[in-house]
C-alpha atoms as a PDB file:
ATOM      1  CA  UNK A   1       9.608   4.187  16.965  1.00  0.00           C
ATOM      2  CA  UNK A   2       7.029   1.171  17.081  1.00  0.00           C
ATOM      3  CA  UNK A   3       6.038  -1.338  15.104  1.00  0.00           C
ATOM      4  CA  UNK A   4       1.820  -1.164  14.515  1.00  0.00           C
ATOM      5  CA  UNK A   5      -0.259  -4.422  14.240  1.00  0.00           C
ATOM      6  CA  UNK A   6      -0.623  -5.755  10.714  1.00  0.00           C
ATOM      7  CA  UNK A   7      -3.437  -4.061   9.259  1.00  0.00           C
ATOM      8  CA  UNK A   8      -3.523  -0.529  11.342  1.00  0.00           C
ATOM      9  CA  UNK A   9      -4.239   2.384   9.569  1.00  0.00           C
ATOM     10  CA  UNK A  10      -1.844   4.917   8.382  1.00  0.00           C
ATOM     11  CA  UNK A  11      -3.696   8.391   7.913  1.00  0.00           C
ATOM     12  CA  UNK A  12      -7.121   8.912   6.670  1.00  0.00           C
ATOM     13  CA  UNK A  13      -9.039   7.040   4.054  1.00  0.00           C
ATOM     14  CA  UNK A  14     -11.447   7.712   1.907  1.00  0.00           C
ATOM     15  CA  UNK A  15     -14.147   5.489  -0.189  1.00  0.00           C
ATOM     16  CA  UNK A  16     -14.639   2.717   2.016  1.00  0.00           C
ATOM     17  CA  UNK A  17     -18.038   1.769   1.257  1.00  0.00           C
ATOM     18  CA  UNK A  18     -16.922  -0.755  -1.763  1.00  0.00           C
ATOM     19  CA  UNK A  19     -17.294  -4.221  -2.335  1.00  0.00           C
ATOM     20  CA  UNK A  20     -13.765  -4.952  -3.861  1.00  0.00           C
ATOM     21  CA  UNK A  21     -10.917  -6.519  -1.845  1.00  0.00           C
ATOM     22  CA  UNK A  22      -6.994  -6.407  -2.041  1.00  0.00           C
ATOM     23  CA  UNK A  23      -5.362  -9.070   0.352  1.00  0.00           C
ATOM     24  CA  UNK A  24      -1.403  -8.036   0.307  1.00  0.00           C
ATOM     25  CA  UNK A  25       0.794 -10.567   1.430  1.00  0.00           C
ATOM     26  CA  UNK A  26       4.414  -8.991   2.459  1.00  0.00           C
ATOM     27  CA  UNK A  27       6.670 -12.320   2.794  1.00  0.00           C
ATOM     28  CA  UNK A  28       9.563 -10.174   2.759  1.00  0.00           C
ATOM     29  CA  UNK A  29      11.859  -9.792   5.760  1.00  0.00           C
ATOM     30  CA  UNK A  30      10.633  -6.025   6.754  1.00  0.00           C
ATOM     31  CA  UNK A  31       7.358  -4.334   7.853  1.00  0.00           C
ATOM     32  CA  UNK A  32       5.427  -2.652   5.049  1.00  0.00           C
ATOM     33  CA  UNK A  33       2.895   0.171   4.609  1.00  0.00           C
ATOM     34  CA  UNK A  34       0.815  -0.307   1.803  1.00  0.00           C
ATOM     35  CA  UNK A  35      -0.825   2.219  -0.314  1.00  0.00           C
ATOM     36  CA  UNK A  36      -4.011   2.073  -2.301  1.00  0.00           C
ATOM     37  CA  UNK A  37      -4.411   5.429  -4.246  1.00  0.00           C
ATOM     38  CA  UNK A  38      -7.044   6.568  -6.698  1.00  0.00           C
ATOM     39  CA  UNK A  39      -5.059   6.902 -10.168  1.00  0.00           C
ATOM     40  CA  UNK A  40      -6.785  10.255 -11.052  1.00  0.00           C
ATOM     41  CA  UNK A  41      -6.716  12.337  -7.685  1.00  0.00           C
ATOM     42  CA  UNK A  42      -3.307  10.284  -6.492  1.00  0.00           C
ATOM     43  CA  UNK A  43      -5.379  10.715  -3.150  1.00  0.00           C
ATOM     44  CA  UNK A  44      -4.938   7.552  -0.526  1.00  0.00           C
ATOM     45  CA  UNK A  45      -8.219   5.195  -0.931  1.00  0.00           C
ATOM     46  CA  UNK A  46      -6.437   3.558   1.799  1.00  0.00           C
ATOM     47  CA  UNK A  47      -3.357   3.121   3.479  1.00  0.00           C
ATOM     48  CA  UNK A  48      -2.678   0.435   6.063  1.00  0.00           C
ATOM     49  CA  UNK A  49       0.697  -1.273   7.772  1.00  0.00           C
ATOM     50  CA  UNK A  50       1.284  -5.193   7.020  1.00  0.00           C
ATOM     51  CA  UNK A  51       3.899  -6.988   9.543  1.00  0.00           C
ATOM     52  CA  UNK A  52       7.079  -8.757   7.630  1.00  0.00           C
ATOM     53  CA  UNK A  53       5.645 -12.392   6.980  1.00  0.00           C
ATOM     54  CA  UNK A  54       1.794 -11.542   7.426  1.00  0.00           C
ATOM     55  CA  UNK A  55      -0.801 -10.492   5.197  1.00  0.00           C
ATOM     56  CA  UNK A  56      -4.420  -8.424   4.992  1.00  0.00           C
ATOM     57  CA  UNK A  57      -6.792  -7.927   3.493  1.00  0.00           C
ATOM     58  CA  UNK A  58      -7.989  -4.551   2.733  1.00  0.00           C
ATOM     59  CA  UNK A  59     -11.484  -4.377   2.295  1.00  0.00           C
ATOM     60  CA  UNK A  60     -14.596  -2.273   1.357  1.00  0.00           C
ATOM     61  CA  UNK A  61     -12.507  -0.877  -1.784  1.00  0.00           C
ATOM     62  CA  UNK A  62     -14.637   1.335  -4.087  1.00  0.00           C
ATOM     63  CA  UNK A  63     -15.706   0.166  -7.705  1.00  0.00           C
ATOM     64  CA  UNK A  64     -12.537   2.747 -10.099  1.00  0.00           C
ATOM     65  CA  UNK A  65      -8.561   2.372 -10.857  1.00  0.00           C
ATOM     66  CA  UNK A  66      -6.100   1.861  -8.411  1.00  0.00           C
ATOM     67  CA  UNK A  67      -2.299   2.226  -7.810  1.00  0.00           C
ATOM     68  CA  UNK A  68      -0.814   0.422  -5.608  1.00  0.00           C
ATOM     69  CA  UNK A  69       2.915   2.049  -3.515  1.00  0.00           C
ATOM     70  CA  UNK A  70       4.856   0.096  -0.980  1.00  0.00           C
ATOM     71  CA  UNK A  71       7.124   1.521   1.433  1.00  0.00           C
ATOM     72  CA  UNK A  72       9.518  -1.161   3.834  1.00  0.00           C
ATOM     73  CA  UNK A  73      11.912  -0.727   6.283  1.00  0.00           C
ATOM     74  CA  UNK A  74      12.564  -1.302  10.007  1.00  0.00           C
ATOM     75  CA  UNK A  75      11.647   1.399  13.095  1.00  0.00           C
ATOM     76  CA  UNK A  76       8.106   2.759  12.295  1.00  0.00           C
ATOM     77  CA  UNK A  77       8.253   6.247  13.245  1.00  0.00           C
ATOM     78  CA  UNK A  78       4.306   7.346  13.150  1.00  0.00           C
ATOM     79  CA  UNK A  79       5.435  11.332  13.574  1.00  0.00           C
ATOM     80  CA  UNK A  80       7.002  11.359  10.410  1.00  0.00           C
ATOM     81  CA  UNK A  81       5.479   8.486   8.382  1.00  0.00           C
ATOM     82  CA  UNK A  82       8.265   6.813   7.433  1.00  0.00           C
ATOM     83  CA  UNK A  83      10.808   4.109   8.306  1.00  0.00           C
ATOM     84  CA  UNK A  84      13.881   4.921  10.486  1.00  0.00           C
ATOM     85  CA  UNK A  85      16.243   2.322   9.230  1.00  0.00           C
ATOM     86  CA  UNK A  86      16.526   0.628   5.765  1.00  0.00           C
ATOM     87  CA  UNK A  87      13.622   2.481   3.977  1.00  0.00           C
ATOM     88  CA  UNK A  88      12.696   1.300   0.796  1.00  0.00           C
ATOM     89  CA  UNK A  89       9.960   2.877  -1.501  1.00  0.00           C
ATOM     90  CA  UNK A  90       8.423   0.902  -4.782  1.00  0.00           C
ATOM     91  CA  UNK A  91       5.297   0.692  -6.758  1.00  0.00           C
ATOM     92  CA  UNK A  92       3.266  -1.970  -9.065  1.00  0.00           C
ATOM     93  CA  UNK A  93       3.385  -0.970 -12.516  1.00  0.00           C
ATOM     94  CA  UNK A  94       0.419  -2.124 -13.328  1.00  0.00           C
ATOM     95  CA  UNK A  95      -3.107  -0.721 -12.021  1.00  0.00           C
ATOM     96  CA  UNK A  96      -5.991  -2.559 -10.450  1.00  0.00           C
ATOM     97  CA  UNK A  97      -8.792  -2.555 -11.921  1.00  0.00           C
ATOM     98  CA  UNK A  98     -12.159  -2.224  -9.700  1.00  0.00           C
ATOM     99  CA  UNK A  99     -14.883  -2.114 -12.137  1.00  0.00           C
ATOM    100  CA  UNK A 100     -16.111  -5.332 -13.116  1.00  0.00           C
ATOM    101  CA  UNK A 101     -18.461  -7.377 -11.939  1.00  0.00           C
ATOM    102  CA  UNK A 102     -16.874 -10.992 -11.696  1.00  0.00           C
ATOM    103  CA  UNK A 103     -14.029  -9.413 -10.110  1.00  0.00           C
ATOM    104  CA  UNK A 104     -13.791  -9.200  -6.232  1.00  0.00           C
ATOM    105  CA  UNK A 105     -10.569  -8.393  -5.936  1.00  0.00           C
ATOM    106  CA  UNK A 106      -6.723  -8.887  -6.000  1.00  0.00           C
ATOM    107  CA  UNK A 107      -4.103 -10.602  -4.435  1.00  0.00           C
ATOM    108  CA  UNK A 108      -0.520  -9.301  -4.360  1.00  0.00           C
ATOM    109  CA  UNK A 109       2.302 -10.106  -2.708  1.00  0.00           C
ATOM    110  CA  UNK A 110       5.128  -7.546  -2.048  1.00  0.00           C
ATOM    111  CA  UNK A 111       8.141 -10.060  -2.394  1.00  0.00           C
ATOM    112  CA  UNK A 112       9.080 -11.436  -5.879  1.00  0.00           C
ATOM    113  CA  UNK A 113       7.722 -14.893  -6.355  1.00  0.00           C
ATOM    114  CA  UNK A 114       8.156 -17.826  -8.830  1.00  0.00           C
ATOM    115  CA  UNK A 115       6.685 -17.220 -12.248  1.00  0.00           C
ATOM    116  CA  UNK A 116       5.104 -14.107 -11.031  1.00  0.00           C
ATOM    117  CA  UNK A 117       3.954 -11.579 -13.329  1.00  0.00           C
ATOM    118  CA  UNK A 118       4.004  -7.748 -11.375  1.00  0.00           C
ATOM    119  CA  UNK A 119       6.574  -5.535 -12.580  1.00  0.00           C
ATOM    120  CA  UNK A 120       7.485  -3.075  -9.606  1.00  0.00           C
ATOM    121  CA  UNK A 121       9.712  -0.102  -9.731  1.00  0.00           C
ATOM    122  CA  UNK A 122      11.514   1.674  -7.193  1.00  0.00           C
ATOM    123  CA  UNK A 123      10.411   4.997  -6.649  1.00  0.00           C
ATOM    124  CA  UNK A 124      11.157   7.778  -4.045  1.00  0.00           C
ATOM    125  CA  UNK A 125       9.455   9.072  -1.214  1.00  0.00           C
ATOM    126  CA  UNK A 126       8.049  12.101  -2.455  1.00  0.00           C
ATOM    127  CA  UNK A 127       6.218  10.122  -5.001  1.00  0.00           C
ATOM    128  CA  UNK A 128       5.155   7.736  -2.362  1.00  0.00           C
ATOM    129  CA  UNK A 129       3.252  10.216  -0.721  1.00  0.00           C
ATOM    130  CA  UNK A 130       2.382  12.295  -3.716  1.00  0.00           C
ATOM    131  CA  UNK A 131      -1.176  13.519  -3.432  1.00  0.00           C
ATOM    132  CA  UNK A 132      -2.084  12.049  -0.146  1.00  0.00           C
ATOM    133  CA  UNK A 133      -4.704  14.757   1.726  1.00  0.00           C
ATOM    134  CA  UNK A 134      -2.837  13.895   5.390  1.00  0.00           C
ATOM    135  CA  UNK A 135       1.266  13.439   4.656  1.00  0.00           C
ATOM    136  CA  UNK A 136       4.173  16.304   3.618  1.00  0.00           C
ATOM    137  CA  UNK A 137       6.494  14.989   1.128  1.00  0.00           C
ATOM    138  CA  UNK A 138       9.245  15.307   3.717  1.00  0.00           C
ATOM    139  CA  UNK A 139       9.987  14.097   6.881  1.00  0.00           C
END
């Protein structure tokens, strides 16, 4: 188990030649990994690991339609992907939109705020992962 700096990568990307950003904020009490996936091809755009109470940004995002999957927990194991202790899977109802041009980007947070508007929903870990080019659906 170990616990990656806020922003390390998690598998292989692709389209990372965009001009869109995503800064995630996780301001819950557990590390995250955060996944950016293409709506269409489920495939990761990018996948990256945000520290409990610190954000990033991802950049270079790719003009299209994004989903966005969280998974949280505590003991990182980077073998299997996943979370040793307390794992927790969700995802963002809504997509993100990367097509316009007045719009540089989002910001999210992963904890529920005040008068906030995102609708998540827990899901599993097999749909976490589901069509990522680099991960098995189980551990």
């Amino acid at each position: 188990m170990e616990r990656p700096p806020t922003g390390a990568r998690i598998g292989s990307s692709v389209g990372n030649h965009g001009r869109y950003k995503l800064v995630v904020r996780n301001g819950t009490s557990h590390d995250a990994v955060v996944r950016l996936y293409d709506i269409i091809t489920r495939r990761s755009a990018q996948m990256v690991y945000v520290r409990a109470g610190e954000s990033y940004t991802i950049r270079k995002i790719e003009f299209g339609v994004y989903g966005l999957r969280f998974a949280g927990g505590t003991g990182w194991v980077p073998k299997c992907r996943e979370f040793a202790k307390e794992p927790r899977y969700a995802q963002f109802r809504d997509t993100l939109a990367f097509d316009l041009i007045d719009v540089e980007g989002y910001e999210v947070t992963l904890n529920p705020v005040p008068e906030g508007t995102a609708k998540v929903d827990e899901i599993d870990r097999s749909t976490f992962f589901e069509g990522d080019q680099d991960i098995s659906p189980s551990p």
